[in-house]
C-alpha atoms as a PDB file:
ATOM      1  CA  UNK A   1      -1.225  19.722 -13.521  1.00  0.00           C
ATOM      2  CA  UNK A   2      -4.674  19.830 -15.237  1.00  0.00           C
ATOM      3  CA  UNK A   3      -5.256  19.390 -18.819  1.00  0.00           C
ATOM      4  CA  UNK A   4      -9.042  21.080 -18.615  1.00  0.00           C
ATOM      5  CA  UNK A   5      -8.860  24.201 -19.898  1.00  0.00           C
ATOM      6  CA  UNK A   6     -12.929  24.611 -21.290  1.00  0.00           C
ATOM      7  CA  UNK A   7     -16.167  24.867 -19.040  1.00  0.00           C
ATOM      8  CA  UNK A   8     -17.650  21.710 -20.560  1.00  0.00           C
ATOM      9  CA  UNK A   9     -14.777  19.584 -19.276  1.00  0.00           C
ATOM     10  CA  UNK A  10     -15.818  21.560 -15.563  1.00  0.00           C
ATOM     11  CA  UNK A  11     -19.546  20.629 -16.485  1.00  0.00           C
ATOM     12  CA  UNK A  12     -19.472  17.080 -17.152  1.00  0.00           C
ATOM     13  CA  UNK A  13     -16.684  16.336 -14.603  1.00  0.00           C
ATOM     14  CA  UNK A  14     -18.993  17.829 -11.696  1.00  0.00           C
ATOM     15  CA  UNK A  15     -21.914  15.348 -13.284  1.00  0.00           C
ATOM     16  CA  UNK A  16     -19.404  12.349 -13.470  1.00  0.00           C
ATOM     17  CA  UNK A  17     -18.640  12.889  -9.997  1.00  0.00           C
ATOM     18  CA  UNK A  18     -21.965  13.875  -8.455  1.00  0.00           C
ATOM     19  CA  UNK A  19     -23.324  10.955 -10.598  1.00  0.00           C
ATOM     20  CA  UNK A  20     -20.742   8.491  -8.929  1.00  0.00           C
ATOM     21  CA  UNK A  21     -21.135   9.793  -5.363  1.00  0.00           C
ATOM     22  CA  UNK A  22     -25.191   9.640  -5.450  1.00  0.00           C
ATOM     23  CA  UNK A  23     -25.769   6.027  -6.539  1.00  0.00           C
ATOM     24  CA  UNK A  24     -22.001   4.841  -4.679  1.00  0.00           C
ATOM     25  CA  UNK A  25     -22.307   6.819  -1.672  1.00  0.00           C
ATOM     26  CA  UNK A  26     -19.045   8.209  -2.500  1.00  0.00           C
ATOM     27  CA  UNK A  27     -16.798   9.025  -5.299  1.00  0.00           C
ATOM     28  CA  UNK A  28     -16.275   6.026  -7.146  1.00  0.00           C
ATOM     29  CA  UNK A  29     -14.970   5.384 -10.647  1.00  0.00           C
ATOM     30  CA  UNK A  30     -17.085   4.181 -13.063  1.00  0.00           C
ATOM     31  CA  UNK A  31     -17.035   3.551 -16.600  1.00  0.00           C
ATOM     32  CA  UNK A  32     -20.276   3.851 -18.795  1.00  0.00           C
ATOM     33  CA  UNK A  33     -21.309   1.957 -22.330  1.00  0.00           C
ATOM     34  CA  UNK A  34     -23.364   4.069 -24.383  1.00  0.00           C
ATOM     35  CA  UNK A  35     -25.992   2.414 -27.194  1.00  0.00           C
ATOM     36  CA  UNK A  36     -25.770   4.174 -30.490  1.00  0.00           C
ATOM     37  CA  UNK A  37     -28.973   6.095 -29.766  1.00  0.00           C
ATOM     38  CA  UNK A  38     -26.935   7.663 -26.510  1.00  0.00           C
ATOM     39  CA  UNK A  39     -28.839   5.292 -24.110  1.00  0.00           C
ATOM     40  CA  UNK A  40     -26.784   3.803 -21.017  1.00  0.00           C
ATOM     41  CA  UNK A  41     -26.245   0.185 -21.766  1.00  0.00           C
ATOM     42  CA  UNK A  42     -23.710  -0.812 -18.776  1.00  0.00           C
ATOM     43  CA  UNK A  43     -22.330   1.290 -15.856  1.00  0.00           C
ATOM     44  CA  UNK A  44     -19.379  -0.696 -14.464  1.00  0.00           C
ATOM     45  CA  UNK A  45     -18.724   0.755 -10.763  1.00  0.00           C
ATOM     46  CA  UNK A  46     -15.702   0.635  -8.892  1.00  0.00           C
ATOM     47  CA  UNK A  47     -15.570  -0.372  -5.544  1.00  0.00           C
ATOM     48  CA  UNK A  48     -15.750   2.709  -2.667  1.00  0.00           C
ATOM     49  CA  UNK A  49     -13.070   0.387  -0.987  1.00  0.00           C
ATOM     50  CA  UNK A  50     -11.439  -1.450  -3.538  1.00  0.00           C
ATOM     51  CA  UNK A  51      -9.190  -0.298  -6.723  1.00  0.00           C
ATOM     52  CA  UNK A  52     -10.268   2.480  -9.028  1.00  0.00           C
ATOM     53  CA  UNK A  53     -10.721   2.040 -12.940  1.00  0.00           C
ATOM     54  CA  UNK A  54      -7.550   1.397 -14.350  1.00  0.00           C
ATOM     55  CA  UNK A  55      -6.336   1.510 -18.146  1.00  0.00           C
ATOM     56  CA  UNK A  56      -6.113  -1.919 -18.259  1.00  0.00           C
ATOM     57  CA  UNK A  57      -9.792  -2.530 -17.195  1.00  0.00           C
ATOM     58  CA  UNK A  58     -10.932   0.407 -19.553  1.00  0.00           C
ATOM     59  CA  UNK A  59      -9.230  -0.944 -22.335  1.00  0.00           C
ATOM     60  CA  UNK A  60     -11.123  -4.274 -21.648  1.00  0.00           C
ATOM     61  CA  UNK A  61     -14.322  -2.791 -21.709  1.00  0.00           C
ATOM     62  CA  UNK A  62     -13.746  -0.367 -24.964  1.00  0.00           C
ATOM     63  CA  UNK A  63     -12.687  -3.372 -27.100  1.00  0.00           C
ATOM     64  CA  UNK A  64     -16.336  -4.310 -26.094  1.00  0.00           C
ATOM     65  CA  UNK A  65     -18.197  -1.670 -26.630  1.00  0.00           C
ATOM     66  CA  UNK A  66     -18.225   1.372 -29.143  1.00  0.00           C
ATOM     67  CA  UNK A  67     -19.238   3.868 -27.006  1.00  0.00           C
ATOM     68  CA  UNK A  68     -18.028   4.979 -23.936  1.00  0.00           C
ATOM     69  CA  UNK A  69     -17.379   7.520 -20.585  1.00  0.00           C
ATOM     70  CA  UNK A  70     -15.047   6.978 -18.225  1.00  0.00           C
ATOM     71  CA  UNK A  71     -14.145   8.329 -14.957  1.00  0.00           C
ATOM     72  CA  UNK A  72     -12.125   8.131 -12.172  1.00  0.00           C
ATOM     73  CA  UNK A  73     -11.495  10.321  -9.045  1.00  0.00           C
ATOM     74  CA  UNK A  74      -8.573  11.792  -7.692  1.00  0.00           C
ATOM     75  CA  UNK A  75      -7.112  12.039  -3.900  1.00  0.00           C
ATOM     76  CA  UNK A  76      -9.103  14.695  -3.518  1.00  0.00           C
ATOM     77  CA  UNK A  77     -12.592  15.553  -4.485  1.00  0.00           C
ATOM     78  CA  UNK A  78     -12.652  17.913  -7.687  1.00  0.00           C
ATOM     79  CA  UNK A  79      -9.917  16.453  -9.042  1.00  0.00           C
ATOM     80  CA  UNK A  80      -9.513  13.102 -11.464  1.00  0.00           C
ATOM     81  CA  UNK A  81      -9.510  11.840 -14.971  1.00  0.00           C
ATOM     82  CA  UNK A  82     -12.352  12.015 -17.474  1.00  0.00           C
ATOM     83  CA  UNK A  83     -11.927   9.808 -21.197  1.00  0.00           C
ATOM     84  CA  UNK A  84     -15.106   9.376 -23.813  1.00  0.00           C
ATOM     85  CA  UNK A  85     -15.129   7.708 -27.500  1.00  0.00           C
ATOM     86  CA  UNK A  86     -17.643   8.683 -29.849  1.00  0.00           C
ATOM     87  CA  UNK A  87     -20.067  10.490 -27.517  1.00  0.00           C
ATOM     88  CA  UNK A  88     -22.209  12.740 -28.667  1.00  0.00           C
ATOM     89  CA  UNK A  89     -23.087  16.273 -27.566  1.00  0.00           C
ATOM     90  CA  UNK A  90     -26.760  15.519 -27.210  1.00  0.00           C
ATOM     91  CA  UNK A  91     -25.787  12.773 -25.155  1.00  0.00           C
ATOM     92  CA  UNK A  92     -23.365  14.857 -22.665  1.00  0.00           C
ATOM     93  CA  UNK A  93     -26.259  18.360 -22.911  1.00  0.00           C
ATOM     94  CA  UNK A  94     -28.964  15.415 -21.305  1.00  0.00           C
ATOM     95  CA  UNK A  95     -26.468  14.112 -18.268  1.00  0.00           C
ATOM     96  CA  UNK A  96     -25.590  17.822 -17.522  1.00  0.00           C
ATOM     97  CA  UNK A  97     -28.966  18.946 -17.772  1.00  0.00           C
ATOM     98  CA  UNK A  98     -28.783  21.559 -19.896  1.00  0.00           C
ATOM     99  CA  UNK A  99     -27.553  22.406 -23.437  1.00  0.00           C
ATOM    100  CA  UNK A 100     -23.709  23.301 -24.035  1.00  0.00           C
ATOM    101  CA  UNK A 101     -23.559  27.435 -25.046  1.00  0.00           C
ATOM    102  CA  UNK A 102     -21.102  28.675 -27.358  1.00  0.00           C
ATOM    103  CA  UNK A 103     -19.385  30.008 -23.882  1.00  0.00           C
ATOM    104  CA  UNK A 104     -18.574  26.478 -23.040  1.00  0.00           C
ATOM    105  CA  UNK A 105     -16.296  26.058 -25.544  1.00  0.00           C
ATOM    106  CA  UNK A 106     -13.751  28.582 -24.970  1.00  0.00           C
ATOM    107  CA  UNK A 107      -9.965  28.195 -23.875  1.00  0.00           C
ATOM    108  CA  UNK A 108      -9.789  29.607 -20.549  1.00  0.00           C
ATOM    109  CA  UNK A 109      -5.845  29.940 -21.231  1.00  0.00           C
ATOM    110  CA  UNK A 110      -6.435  31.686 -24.351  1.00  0.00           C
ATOM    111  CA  UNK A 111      -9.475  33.162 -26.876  1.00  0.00           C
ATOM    112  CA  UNK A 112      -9.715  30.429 -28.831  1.00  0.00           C
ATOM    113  CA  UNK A 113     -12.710  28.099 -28.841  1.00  0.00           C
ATOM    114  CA  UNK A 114     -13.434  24.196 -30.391  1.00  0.00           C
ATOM    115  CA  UNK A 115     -16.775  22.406 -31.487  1.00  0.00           C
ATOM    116  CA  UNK A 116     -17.582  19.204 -28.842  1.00  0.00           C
ATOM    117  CA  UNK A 117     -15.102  16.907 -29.363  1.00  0.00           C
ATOM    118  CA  UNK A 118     -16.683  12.935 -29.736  1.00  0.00           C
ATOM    119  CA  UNK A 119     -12.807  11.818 -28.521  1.00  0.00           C
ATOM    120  CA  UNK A 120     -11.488  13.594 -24.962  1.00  0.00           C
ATOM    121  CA  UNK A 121      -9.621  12.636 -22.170  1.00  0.00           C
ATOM    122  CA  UNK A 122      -8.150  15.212 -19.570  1.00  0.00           C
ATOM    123  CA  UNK A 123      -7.231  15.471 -16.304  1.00  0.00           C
ATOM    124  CA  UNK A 124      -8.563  17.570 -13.580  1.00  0.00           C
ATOM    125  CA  UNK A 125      -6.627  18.700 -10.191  1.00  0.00           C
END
């Protein structure tokens, strides 16, 4: 089942996996530093053919740097996992190419709505 349940989630899953498939050739987990003025500092690729991502790899890489995306496909395209730490909406509005409305932010399961959160993870399927 999938946690996403607001249009930014939507929005920078499509660019995670757009972004993955255009330098990889395919969709290919990846897991990106970020520099404390939002810069990428390392993208670490998976393999098109080889293992995905996993925790333990991601928790490797987060002890060694601050700032962070994550992602990693599913079986099937449009679906996978997305995790950032301390990520800024600035950061996120440049990668999607376009600024995050108010709109973006609402609960598609209910009418309630959230700022951008600098700490996610969710699933999509």
């Amino acid at each position: 089942m999938s946690s996403a349940r607001h249009r930014f989630e939507y929005l920078l899953f499509d660019w995670a996996e757009n972004f993955s498939r255009s330098l990889c050739g395919a969709r290919c987990g990846f897991f990106l530093a970020v520099r404390d003025e939002g810069t990428p500092r390392r993208i670490y690729f998976a393999s098109p053919t080889g293992p995905e991502v996993d925790g333990e790899q991601k928790n490797k890489l987060a002890n060694l740097y601050p700032r962070w995306f994550v992602y990693t496909p599913g079986d099937k395209p449009g679906a996978g996992y997305l995790e950032w730490f301390d990520l800024e909406r600035s950061v996120v509005e440049r990668w999607i190419g376009r600024a995050l409305e108010p709109t973006d932010f609402l609960d598609v399961r209910t009418t309630a709505s959230r700022d951008w959160p600098v700490r996610w993870r969710i699933s999509v399927r």
